[in-house]
C-alpha atoms as a PDB file:
ATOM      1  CA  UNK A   1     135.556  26.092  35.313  1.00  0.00           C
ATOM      2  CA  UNK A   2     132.676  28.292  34.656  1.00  0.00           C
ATOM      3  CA  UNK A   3     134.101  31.258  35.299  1.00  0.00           C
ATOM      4  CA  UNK A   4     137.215  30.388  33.332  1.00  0.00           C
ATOM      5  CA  UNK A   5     135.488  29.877  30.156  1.00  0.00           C
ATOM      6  CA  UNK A   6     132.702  32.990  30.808  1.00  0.00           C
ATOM      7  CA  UNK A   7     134.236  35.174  33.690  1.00  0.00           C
ATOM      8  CA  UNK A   8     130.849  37.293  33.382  1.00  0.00           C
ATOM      9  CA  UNK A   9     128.414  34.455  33.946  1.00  0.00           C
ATOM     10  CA  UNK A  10     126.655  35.695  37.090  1.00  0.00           C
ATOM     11  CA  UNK A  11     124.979  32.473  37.578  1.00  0.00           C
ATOM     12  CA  UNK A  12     128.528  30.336  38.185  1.00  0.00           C
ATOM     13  CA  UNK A  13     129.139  33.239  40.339  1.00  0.00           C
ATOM     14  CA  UNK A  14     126.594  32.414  42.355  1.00  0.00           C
ATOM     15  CA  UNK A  15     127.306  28.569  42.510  1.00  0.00           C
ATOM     16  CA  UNK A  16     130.582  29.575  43.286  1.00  0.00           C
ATOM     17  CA  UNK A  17     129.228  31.419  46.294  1.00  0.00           C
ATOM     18  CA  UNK A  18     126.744  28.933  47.716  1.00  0.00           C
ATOM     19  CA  UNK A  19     129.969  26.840  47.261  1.00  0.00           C
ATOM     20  CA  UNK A  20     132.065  28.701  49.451  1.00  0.00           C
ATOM     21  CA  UNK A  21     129.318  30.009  51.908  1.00  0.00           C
ATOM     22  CA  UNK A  22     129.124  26.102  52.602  1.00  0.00           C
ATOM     23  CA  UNK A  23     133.056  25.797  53.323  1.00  0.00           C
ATOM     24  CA  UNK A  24     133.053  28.695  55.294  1.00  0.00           C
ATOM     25  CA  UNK A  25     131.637  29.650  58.679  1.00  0.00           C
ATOM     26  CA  UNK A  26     129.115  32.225  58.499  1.00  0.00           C
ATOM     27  CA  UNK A  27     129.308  33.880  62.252  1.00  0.00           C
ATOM     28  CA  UNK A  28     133.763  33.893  61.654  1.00  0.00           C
ATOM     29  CA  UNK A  29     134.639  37.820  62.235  1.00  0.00           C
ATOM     30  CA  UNK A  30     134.512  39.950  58.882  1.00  0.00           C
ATOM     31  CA  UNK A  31     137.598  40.552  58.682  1.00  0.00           C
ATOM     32  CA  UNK A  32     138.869  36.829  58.387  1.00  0.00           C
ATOM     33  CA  UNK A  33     140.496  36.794  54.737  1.00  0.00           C
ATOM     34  CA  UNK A  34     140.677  33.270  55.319  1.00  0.00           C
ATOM     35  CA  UNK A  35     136.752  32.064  55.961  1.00  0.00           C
ATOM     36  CA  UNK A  36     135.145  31.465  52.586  1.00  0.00           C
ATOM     37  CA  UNK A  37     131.773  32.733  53.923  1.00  0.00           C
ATOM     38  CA  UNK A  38     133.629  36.003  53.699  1.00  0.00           C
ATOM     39  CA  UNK A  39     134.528  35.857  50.115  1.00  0.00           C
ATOM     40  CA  UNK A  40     131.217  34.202  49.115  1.00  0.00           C
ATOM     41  CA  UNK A  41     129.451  37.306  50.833  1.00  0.00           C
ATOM     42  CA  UNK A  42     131.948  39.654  48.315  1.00  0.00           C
ATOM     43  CA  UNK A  43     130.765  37.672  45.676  1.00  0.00           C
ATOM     44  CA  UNK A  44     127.240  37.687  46.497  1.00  0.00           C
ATOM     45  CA  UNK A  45     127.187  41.259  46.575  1.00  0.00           C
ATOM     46  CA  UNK A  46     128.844  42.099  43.718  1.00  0.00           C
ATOM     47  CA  UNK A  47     126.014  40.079  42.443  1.00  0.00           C
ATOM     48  CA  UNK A  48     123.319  41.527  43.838  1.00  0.00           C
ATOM     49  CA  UNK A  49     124.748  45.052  42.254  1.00  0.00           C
ATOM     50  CA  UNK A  50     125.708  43.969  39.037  1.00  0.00           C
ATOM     51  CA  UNK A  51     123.685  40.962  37.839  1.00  0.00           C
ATOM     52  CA  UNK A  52     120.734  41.712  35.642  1.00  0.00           C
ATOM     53  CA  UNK A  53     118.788  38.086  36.512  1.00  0.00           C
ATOM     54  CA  UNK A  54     116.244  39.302  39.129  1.00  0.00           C
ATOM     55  CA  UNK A  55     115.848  35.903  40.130  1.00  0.00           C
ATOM     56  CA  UNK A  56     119.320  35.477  40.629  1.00  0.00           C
ATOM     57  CA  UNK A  57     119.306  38.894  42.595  1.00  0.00           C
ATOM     58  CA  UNK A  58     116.793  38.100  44.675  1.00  0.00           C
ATOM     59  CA  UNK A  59     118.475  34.733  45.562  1.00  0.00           C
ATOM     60  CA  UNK A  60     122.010  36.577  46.520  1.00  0.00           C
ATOM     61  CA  UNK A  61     119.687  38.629  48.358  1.00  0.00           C
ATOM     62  CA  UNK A  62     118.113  36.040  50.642  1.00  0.00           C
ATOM     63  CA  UNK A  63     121.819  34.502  50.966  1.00  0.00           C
ATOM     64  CA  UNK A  64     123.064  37.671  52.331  1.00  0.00           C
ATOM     65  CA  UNK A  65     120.086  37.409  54.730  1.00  0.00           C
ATOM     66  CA  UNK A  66     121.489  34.624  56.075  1.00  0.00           C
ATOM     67  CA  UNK A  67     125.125  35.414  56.584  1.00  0.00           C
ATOM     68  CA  UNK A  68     123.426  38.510  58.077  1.00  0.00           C
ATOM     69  CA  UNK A  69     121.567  36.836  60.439  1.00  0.00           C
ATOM     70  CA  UNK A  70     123.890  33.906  61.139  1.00  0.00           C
ATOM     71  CA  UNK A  71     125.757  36.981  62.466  1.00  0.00           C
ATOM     72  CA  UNK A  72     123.165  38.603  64.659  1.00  0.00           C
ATOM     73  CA  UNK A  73     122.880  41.386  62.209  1.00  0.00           C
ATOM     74  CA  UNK A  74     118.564  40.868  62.647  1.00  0.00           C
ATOM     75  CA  UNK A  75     117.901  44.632  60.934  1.00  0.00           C
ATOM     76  CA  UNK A  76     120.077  44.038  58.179  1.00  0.00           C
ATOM     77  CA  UNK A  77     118.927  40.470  57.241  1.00  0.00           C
ATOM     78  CA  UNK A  78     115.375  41.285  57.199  1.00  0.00           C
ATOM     79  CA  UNK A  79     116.208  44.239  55.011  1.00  0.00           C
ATOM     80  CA  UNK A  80     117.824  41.627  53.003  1.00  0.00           C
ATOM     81  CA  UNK A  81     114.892  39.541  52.964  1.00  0.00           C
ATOM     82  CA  UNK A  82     112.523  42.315  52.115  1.00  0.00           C
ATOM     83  CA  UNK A  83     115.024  42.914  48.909  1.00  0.00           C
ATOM     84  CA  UNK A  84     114.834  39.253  48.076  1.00  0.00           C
ATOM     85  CA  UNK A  85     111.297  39.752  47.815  1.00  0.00           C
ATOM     86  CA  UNK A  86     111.184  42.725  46.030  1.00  0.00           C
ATOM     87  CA  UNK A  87     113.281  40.812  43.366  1.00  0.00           C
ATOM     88  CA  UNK A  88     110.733  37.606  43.682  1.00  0.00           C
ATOM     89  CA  UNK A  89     107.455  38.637  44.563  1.00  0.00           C
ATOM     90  CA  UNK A  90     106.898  35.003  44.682  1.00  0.00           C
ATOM     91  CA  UNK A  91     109.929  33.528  46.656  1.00  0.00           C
ATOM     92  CA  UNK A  92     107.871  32.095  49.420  1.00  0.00           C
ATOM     93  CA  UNK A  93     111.081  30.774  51.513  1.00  0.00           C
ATOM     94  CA  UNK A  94     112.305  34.683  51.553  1.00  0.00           C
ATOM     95  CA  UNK A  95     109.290  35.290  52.431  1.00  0.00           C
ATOM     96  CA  UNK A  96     108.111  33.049  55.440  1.00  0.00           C
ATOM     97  CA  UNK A  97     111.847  33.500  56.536  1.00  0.00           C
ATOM     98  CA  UNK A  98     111.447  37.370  56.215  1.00  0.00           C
ATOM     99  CA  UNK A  99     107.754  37.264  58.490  1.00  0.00           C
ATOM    100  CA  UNK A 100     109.554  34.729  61.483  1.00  0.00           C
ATOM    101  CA  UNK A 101     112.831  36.792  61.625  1.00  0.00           C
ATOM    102  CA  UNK A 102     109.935  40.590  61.772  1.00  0.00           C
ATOM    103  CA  UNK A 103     108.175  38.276  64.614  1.00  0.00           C
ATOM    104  CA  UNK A 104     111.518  37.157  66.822  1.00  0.00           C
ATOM    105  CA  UNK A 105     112.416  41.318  66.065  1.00  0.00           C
ATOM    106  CA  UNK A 106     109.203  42.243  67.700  1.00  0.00           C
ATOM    107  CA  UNK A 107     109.430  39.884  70.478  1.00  0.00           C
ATOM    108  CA  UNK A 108     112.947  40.784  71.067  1.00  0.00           C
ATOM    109  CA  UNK A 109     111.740  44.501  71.418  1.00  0.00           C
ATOM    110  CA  UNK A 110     109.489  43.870  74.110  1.00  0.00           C
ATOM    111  CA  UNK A 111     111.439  42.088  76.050  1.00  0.00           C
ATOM    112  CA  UNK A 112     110.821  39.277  78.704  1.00  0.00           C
ATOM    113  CA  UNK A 113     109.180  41.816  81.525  1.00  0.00           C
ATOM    114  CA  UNK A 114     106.886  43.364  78.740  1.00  0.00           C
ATOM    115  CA  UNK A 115     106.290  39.496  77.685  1.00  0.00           C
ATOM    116  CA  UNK A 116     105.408  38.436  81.088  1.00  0.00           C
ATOM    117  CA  UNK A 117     103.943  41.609  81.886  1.00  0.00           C
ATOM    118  CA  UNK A 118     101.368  40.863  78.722  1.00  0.00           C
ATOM    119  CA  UNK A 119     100.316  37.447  79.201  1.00  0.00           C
ATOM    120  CA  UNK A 120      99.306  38.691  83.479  1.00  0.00           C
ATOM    121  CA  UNK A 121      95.666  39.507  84.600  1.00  0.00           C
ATOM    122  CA  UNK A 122      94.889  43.335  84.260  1.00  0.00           C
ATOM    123  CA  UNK A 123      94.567  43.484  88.216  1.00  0.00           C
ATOM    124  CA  UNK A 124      97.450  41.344  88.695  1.00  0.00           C
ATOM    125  CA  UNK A 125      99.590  44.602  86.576  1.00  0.00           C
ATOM    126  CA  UNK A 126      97.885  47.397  88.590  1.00  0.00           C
ATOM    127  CA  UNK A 127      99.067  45.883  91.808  1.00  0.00           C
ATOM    128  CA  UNK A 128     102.620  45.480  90.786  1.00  0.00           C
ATOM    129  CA  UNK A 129     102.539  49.275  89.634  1.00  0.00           C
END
């Protein structure tokens, strides 16, 4: 109804969103005109271009994060993250998510052999060398 009275309020926009990002199914393919999450992620950003509310910014932001990482798009949802926070220097839920998704990265990059590798007595990785 929001949108119908004020089609440029940004903040129904984004309750419309959140909205449909709850209907929908975040991991569905991109390309499924008929998951919501799709459309909400449109929405969001158009948001997160247009809207002038850096609050509101930052929160499409993080949301995007999500759908990004709910996808197994880890690069792009910390990015997302980081712009969340950029927005909201003081968004502590972008930013604790932002620091666990940089740690699973890292751990991620070094793999289980590095991992075990790591956590073995220096002799112990000579001999297997």
């Amino acid at each position: 109804k929001a949108l119908l009275e004020n089609p440029m309020s940004y903040v129904a926009a984004f309750n419309l969103a959140t909205t449909m990002l709850r209907q929908g199914n975040g991991t569905a393919a991109v390309d499924d005109e008929k998951n919501p999450a799709n459309k909400a992620m449109q929405e969001l950003q158009k948001l997160a271009e247009t809207c002038p509310d850096k609050n509101l910014v930052a929160k499409a932001c993080y949301d995007l994060g999500n759908i990004a990482y709910s996808r197994q798009e880890y690069d792009q949802a910390i990015e997302l993250y980081k712009n969340a926070l950029r927005r909201n220097p003081a968004d502590n839920q972008a930013r604790t998510t932002c620091t666990a998704q940089e740690k699973r990265a890292r751990t991620a990059e070094t793999g289980p052999e590095k991992q075990s590798e790591q956590g073995q007595p220096r002799q112990q990785r000579q001999k297997q060398r």
